[in-house]
N, C-alpha and C. Protein backbone atom coordinates (compact mmCIF):
# COMPACT_ATOMS: atom_id res chain seq x y z
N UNK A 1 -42.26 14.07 15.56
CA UNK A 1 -41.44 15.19 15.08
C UNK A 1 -41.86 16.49 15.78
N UNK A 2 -40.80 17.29 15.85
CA UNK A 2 -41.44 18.88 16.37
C UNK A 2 -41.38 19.92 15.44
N UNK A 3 -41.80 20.64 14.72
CA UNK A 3 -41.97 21.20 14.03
C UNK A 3 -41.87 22.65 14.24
N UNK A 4 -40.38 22.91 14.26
CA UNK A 4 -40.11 24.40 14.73
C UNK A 4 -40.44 25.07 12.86
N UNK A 5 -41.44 26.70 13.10
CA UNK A 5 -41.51 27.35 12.17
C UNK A 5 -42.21 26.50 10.48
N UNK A 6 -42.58 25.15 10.95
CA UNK A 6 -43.36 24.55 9.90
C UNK A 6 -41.79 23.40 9.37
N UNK A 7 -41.13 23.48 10.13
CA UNK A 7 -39.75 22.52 9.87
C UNK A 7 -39.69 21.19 10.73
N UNK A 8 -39.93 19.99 10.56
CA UNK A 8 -39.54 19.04 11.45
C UNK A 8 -38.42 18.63 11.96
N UNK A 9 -38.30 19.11 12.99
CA UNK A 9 -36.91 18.36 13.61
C UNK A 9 -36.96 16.61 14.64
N UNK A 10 -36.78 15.65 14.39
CA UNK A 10 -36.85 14.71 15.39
C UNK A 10 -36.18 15.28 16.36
N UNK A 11 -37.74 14.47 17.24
CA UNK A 11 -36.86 14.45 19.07
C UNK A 11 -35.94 13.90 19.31
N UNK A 12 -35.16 12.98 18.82
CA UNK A 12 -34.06 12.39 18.92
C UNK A 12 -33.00 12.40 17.64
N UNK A 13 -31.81 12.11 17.79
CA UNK A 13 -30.77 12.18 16.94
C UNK A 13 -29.50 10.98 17.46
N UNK A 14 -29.33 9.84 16.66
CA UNK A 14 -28.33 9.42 17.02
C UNK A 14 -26.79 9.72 16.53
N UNK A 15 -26.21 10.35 17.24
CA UNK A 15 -24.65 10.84 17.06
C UNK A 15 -23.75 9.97 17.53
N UNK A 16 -22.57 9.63 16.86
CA UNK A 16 -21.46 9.16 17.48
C UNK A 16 -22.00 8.14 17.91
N UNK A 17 -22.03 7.98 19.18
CA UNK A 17 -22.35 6.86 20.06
C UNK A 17 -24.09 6.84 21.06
N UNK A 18 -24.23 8.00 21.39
CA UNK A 18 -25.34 7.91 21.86
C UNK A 18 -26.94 8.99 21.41
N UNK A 19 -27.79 8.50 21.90
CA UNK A 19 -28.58 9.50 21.19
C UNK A 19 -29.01 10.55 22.12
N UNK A 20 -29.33 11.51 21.71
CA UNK A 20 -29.24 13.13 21.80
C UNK A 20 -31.00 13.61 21.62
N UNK A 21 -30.68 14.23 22.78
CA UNK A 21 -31.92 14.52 22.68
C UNK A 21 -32.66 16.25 22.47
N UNK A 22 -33.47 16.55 21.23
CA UNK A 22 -34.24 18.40 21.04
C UNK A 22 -34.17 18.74 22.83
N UNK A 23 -33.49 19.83 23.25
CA UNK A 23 -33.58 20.08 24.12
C UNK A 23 -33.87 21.63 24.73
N UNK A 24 -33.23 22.00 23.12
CA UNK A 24 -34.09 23.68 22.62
C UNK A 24 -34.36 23.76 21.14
N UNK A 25 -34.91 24.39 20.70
CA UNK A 25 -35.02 24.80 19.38
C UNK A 25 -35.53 26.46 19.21
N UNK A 26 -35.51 26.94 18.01
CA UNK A 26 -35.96 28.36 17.71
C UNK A 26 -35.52 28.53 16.11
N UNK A 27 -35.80 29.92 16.02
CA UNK A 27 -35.18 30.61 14.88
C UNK A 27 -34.54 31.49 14.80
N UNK A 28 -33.51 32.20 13.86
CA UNK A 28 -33.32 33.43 13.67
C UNK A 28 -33.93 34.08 12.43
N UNK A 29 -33.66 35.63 13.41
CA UNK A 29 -34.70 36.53 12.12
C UNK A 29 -34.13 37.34 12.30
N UNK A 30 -34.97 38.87 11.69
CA UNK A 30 -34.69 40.28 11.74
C UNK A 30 -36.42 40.73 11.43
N UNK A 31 -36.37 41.56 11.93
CA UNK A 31 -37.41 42.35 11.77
C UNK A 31 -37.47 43.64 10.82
N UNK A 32 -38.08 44.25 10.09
CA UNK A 32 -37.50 45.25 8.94
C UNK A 32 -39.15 46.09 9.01
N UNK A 33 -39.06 46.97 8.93
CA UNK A 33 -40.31 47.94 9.48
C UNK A 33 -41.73 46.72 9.37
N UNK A 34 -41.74 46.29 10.77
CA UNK A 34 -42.66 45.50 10.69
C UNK A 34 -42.79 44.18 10.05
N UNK A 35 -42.18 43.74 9.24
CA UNK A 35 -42.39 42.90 8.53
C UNK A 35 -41.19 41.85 9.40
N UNK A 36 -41.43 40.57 9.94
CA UNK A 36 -40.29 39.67 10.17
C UNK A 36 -39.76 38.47 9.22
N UNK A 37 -38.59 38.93 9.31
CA UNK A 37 -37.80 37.49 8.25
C UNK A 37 -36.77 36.52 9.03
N UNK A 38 -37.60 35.63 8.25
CA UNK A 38 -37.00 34.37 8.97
C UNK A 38 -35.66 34.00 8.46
N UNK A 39 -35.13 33.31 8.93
CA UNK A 39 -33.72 33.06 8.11
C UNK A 39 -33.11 31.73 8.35
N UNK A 40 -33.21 31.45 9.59
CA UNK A 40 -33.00 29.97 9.69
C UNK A 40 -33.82 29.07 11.32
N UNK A 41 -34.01 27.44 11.02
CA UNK A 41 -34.93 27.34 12.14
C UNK A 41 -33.58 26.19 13.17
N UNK A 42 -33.55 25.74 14.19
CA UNK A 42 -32.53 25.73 15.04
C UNK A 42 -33.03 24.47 16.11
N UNK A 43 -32.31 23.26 16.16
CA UNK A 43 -32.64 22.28 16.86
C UNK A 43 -31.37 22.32 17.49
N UNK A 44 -31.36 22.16 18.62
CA UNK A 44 -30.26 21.66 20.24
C UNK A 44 -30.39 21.07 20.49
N UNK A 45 -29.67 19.73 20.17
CA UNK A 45 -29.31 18.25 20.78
C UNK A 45 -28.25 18.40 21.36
N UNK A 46 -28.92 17.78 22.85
CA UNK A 46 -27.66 17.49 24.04
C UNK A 46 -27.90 16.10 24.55
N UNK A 47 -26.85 15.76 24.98
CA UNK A 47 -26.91 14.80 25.95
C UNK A 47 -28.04 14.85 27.03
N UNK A 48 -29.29 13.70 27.44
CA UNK A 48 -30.14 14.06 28.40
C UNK A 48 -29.09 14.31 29.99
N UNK A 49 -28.04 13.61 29.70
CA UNK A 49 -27.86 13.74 31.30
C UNK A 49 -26.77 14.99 31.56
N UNK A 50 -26.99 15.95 30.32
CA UNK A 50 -26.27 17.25 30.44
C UNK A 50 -27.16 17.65 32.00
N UNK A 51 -28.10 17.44 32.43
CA UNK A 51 -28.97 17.63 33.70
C UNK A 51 -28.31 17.71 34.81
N UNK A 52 -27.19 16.74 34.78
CA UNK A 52 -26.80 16.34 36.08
C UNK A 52 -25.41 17.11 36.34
N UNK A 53 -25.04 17.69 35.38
CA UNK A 53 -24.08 19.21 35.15
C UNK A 53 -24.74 20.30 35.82
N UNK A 54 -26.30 20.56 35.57
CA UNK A 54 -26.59 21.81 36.07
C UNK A 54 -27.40 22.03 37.46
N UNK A 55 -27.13 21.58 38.06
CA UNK A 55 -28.02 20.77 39.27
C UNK A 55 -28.17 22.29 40.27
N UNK A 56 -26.91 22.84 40.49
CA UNK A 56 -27.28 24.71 40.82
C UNK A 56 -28.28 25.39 40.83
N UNK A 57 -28.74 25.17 39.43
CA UNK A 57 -29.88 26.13 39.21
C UNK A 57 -31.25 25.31 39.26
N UNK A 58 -31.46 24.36 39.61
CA UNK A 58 -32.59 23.55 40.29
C UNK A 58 -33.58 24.78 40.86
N UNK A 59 -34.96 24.45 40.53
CA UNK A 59 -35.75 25.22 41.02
C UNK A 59 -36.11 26.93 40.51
N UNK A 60 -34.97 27.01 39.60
CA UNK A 60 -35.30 28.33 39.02
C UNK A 60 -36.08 28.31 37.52
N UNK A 61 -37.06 28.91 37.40
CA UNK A 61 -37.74 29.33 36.19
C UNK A 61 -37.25 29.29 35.37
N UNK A 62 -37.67 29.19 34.06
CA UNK A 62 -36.97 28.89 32.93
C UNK A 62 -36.97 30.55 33.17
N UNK A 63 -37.51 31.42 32.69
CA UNK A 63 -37.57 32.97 32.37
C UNK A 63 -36.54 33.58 32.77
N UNK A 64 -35.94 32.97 34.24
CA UNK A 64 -34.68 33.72 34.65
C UNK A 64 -33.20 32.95 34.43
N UNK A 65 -33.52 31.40 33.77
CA UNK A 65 -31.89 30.94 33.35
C UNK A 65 -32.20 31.95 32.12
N UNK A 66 -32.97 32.11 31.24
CA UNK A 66 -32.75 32.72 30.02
C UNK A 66 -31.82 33.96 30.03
N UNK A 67 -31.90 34.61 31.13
CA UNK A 67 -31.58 36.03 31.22
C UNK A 67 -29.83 35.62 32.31
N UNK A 68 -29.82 34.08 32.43
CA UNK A 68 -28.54 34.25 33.57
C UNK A 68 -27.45 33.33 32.32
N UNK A 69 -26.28 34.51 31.99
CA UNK A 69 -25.17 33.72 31.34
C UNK A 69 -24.45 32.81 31.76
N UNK A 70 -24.63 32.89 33.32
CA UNK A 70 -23.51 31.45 34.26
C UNK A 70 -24.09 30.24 34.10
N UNK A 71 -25.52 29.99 33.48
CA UNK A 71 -26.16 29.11 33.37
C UNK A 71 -25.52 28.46 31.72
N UNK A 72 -25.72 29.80 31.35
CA UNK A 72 -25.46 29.00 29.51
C UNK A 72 -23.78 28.94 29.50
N UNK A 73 -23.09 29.48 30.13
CA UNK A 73 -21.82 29.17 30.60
C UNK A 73 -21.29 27.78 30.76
N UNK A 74 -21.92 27.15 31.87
CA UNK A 74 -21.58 26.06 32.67
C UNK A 74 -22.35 24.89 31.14
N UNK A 75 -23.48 25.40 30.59
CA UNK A 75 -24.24 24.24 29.48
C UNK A 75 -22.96 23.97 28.39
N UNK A 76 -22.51 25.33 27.87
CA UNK A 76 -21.62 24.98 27.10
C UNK A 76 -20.06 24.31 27.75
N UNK A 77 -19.77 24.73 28.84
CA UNK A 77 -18.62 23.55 29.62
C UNK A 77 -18.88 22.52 29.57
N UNK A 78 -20.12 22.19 29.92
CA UNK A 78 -20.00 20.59 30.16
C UNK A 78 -20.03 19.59 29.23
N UNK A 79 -19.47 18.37 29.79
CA UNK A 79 -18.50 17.53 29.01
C UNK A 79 -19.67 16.74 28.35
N UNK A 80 -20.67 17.06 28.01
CA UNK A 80 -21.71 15.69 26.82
C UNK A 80 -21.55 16.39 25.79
N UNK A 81 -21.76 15.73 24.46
CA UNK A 81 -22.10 15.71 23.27
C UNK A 81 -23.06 17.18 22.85
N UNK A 82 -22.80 17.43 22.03
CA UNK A 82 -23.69 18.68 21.55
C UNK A 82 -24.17 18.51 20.27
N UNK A 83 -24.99 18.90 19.60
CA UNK A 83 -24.73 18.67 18.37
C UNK A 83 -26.10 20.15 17.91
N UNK A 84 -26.08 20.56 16.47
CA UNK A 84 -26.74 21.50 16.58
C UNK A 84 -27.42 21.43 15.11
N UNK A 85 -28.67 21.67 15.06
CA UNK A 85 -28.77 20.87 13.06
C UNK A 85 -30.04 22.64 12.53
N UNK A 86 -28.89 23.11 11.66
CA UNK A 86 -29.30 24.54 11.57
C UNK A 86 -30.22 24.45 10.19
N UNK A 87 -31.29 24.57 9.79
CA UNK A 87 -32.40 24.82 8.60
C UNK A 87 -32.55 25.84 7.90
N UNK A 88 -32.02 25.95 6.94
CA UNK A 88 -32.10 27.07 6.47
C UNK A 88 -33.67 27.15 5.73
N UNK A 89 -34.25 28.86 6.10
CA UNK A 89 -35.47 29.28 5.78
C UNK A 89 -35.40 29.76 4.72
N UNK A 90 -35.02 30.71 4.75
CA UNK A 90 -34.32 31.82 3.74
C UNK A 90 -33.11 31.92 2.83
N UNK A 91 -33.46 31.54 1.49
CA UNK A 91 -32.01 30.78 0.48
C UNK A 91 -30.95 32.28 0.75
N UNK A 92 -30.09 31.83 0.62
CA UNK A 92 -28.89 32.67 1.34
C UNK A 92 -27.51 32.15 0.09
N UNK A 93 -26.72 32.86 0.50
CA UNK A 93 -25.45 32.48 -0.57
C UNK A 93 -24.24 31.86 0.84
N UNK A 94 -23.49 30.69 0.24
CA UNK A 94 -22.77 30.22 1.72
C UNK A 94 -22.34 30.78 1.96
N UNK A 95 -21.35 32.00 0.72
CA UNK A 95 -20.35 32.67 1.46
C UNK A 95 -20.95 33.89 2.43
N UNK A 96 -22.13 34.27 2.33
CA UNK A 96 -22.88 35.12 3.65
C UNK A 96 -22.83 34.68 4.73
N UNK A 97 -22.94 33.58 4.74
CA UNK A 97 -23.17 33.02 6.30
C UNK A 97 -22.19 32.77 6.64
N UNK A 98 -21.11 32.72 5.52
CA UNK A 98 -19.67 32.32 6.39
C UNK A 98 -18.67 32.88 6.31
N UNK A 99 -19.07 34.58 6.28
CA UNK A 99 -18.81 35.62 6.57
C UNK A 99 -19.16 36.12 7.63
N UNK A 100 -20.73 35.65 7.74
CA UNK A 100 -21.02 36.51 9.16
C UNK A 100 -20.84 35.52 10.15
N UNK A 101 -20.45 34.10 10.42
CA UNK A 101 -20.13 33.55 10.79
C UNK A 101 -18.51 34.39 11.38
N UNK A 102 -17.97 34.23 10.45
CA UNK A 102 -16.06 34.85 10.86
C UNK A 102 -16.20 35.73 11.96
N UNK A 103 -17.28 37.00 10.93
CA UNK A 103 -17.20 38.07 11.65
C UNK A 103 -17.22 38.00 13.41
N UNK A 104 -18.40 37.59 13.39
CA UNK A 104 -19.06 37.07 14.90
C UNK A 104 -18.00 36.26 15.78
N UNK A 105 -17.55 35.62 15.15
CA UNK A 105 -16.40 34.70 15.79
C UNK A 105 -15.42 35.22 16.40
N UNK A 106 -14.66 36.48 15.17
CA UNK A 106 -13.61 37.07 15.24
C UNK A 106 -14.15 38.45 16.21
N UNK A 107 -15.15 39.04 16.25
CA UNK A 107 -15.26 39.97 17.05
C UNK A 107 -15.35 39.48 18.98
N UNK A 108 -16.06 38.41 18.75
CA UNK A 108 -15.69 37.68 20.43
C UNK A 108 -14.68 37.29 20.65
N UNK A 109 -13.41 36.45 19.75
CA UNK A 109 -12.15 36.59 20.06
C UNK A 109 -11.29 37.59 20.16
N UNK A 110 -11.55 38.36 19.52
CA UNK A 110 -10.91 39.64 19.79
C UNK A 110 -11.20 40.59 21.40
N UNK A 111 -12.98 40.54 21.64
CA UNK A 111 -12.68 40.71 23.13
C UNK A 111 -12.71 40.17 24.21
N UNK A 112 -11.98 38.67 23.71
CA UNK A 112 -11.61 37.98 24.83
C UNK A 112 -10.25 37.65 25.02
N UNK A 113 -9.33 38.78 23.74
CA UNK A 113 -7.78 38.89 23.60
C UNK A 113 -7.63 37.31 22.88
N UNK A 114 -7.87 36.76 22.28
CA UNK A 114 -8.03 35.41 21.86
C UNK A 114 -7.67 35.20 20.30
N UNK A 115 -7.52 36.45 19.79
CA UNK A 115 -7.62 36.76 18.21
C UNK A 115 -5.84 36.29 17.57
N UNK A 116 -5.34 35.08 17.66
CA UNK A 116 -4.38 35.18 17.32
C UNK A 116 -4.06 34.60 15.44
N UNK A 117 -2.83 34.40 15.15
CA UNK A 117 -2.75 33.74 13.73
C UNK A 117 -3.71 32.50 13.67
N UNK A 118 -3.48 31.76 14.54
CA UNK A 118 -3.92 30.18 14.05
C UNK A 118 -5.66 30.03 14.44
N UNK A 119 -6.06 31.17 15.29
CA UNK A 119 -7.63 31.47 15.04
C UNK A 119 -7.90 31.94 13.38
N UNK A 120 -7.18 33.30 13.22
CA UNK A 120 -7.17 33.41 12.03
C UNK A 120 -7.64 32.67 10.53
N UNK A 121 -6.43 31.33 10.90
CA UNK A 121 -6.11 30.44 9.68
C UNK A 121 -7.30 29.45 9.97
N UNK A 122 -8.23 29.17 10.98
CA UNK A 122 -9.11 28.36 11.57
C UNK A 122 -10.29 28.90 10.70
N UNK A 123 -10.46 30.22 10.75
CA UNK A 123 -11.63 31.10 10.64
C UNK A 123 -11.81 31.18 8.79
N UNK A 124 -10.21 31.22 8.15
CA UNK A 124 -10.47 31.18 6.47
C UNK A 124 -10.55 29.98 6.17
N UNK A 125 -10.59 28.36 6.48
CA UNK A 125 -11.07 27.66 6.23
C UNK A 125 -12.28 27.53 6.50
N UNK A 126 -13.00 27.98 7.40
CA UNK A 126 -14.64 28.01 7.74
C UNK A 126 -14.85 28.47 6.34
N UNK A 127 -14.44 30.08 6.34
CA UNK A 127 -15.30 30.86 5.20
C UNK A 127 -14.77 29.98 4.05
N UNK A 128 -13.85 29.15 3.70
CA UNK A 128 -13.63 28.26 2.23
C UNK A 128 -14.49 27.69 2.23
N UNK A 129 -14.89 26.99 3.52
CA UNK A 129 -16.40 25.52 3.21
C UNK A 129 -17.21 26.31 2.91
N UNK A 130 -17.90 27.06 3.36
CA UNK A 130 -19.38 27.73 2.98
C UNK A 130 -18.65 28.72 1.23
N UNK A 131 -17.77 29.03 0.86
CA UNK A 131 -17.60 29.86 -0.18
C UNK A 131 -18.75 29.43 -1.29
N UNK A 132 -18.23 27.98 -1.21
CA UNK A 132 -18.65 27.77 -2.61
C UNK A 132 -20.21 27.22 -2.81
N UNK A 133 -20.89 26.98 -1.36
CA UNK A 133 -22.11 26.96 -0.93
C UNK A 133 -23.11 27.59 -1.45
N UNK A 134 -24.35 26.84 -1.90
CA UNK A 134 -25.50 27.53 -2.33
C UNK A 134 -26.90 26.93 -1.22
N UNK A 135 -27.07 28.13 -0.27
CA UNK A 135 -28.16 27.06 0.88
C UNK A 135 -29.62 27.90 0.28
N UNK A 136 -30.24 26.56 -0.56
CA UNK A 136 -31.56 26.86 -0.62
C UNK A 136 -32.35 26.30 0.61
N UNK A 137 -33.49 26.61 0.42
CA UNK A 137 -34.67 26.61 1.42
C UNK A 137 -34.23 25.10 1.50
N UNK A 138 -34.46 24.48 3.11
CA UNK A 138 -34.22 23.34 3.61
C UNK A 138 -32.88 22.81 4.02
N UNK A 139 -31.95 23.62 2.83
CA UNK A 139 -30.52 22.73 3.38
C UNK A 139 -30.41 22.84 4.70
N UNK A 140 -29.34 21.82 4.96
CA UNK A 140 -28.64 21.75 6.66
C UNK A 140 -27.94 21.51 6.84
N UNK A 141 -27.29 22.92 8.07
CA UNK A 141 -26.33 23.12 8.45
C UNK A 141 -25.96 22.29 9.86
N UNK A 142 -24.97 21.40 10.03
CA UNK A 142 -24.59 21.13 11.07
C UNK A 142 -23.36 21.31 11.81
N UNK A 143 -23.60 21.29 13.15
CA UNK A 143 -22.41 21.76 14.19
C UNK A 143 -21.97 20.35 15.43
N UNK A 144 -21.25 19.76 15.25
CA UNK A 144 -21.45 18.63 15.69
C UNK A 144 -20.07 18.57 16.98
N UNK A 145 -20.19 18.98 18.58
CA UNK A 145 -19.25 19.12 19.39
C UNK A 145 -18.82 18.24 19.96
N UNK A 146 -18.27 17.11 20.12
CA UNK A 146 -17.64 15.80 21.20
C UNK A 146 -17.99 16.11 22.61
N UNK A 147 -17.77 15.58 22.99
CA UNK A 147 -17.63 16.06 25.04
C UNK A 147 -16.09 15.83 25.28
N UNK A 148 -15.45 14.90 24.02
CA UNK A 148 -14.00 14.20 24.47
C UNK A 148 -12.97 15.32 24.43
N UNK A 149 -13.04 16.60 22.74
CA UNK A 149 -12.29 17.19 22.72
C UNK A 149 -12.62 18.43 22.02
N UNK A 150 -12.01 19.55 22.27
CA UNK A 150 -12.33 20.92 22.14
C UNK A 150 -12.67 21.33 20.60
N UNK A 151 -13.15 19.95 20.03
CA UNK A 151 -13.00 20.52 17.87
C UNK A 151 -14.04 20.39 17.61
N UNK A 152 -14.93 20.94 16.53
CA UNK A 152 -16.41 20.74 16.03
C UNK A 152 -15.65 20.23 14.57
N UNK A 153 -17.07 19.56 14.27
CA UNK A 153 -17.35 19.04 13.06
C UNK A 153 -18.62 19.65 12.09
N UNK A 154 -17.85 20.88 11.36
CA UNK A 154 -18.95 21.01 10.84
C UNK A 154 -19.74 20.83 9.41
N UNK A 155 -20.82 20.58 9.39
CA UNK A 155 -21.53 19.74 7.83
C UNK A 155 -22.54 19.98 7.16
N UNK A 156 -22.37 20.47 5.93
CA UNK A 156 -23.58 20.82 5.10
C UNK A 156 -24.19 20.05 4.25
N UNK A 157 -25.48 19.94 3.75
CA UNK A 157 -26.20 18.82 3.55
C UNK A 157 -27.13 19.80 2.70
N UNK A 158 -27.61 19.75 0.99
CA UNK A 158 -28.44 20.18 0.29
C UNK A 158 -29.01 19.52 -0.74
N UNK A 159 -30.16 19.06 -0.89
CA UNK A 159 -30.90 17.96 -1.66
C UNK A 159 -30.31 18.39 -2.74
N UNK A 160 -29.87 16.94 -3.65
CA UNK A 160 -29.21 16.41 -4.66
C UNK A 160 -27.79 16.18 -4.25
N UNK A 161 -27.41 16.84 -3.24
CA UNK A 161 -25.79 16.55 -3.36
C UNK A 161 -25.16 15.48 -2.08
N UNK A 162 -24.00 15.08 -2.09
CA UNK A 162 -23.61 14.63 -0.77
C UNK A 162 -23.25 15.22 0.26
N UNK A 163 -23.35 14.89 1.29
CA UNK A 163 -23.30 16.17 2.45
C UNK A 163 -21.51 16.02 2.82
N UNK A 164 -20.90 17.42 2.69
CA UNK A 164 -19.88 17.83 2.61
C UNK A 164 -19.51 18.26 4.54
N UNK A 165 -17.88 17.93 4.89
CA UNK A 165 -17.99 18.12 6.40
C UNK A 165 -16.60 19.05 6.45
N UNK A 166 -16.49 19.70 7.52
CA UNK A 166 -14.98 20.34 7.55
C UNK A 166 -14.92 20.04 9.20
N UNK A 167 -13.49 20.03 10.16
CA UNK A 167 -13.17 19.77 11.23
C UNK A 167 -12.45 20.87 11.56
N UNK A 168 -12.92 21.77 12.39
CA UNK A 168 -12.07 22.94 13.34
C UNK A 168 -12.12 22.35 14.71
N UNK A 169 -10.07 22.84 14.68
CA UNK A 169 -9.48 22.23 15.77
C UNK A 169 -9.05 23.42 16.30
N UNK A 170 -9.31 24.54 16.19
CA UNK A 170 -8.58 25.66 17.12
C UNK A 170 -9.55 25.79 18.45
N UNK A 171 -9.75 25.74 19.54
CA UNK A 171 -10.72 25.04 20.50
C UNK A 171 -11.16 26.65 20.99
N UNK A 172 -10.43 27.77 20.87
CA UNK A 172 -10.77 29.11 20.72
C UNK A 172 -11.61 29.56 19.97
N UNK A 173 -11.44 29.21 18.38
CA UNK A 173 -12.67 28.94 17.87
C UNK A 173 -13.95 28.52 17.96
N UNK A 174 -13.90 27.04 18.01
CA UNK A 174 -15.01 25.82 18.53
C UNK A 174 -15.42 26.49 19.68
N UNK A 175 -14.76 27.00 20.45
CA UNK A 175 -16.01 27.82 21.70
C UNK A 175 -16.57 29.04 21.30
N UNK A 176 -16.10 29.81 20.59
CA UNK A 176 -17.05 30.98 20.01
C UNK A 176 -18.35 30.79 18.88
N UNK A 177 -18.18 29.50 18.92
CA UNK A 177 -19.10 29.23 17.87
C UNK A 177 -20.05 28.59 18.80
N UNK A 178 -19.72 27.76 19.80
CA UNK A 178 -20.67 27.08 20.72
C UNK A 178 -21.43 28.49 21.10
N UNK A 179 -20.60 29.66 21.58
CA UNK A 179 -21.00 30.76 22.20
C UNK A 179 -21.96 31.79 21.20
N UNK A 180 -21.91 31.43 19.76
CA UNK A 180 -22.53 32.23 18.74
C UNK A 180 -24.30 31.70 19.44
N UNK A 181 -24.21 30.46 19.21
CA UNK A 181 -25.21 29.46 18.84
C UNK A 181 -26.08 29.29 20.78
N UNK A 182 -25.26 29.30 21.40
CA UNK A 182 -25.81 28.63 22.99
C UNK A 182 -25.36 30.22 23.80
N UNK A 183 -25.03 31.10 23.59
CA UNK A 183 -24.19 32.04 24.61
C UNK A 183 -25.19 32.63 25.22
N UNK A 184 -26.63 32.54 25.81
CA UNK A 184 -27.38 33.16 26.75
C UNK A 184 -27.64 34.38 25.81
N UNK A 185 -27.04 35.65 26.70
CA UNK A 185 -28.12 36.53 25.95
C UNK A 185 -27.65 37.26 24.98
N UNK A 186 -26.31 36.82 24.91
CA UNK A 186 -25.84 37.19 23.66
C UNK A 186 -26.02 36.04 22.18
N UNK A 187 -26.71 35.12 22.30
CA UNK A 187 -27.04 33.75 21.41
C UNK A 187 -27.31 34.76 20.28
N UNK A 188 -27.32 33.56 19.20
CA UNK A 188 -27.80 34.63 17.72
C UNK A 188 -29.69 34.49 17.76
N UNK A 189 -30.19 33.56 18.46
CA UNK A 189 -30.96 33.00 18.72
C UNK A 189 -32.26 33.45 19.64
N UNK A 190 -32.70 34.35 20.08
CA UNK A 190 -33.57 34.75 21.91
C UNK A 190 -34.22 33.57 21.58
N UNK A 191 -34.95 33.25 20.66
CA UNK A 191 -36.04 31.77 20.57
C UNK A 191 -35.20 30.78 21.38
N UNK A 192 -34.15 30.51 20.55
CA UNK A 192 -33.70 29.14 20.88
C UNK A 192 -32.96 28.58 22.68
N UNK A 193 -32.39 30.00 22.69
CA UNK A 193 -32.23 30.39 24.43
C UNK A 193 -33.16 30.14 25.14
N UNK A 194 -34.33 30.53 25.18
CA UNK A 194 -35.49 30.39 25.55
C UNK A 194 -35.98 29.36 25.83
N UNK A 195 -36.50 28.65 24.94
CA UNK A 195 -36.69 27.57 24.91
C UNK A 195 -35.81 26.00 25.48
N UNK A 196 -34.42 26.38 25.74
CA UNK A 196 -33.42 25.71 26.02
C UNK A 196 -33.72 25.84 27.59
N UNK A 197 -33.35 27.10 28.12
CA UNK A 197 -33.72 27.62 29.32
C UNK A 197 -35.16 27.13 30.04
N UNK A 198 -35.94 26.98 29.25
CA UNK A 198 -37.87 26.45 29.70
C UNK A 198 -37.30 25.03 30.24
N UNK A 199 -36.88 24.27 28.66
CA UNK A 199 -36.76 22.79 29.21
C UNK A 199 -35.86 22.43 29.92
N UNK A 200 -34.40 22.71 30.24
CA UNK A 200 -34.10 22.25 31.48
C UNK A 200 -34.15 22.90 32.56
N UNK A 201 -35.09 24.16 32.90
CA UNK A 201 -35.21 24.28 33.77
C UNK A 201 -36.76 23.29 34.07
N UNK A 202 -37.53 22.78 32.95
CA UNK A 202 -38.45 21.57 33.66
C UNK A 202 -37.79 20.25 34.01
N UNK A 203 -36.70 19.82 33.13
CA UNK A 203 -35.76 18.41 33.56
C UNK A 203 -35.23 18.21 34.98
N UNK A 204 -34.56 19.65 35.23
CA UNK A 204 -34.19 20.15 36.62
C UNK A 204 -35.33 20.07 38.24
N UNK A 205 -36.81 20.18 37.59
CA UNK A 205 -37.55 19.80 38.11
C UNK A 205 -38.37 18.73 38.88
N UNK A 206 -37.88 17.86 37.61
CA UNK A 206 -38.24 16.62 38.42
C UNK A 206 -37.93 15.92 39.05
């Protein structure tokens, strides 16, 4: 197991059809005069042979894909499996997160002219799944992307209950959310960028 922030995530994950391999992880926080809060811890399962997508940047440091968006660009294009399994640190209310979820969504569609009705109607079913959500310490959040077609699957999971799933098909959507979570240096994430950026720029290496 790897144990991002005192959280175990397995190195592997079998999805769909094949298994997926931790390929970044991190957390998000905030910092508040000194004091840092954690809020949630962040495993990136990709396809191993997402590798053979990024073959360009061969030879470059992890330190500088972190800082290059054409890199996290081309990660989120390419056609393998994604999948993303989010931990919550910090008990939170769902409908927060899936508010600031919208927000975030809706402010990158908007400046990418992308903001239309049926993003819209995409975006108030998100915030319905998380409404009625209560994420204590541990639940998990998942983001689960195909390589086949532009829709996520996404699924929450909180001890005692059954884990509940919703499917967004607006593919305008499903990429701003890939882009919340993977977007380089705009990620919600610097840890998890980071760390994404280290390891395949060592995969790329060998």
């Amino acid at each position: 197991m790897v144990n991002v922030d005192e959280i175990p995530f397995p190195p592997q994950i079998a999805i769909a059809t094949k298994p997926l391999s931790l390929l970044g992880h991190g957390i998000t926080d905030i910092e508040i005069h000194f004091l840092q809060i954690k809020f949630t811890a962040i495993g990136v399962y990709l396809e191993p042979k997402i590798v053979g997508h990024l073959q360009q940047w061969k030879g470059k440091p992890g330190n500088e894909l972190a800082e290059n968006d054409d890199f996290f660009e081309a990660l989120i294009a390419a056609p393998v499996e994604k999948f993303l399994r989010v931990v919550v640190i910090k008990e939170i209310k769902g409908s927060q997160y899936g508010v600031q979820l919208e927000s975030v969504v809706r402010d990158r569609l908007a400046d990418a002219d992308k903001y239309e009705e049926e993003e819209e109607e995409a975006l108030e079913k998100i915030v319905e799944f998380f409404q009625s959500k209560y994420m204590k310490k541990n639940s998990i959040i998942t983001f689960y992307f195909p390589s086949t077609s532009p829709t996520a699957e996404i699924g929450f999971a909180t001890e005692g209950k059954e884990e509940s799933k919703i499917k967004v098909e607006n593919a305008n959507v499903v990429e701003m959310i890939k882009k919340w979570y993977l977007g380089g240096t705009r990620g919600v994430s610097a840890t998890t960028i980071s760390s994404l950026a280290n390891t395949i720029s060592a995969e790329l290496a060998k």
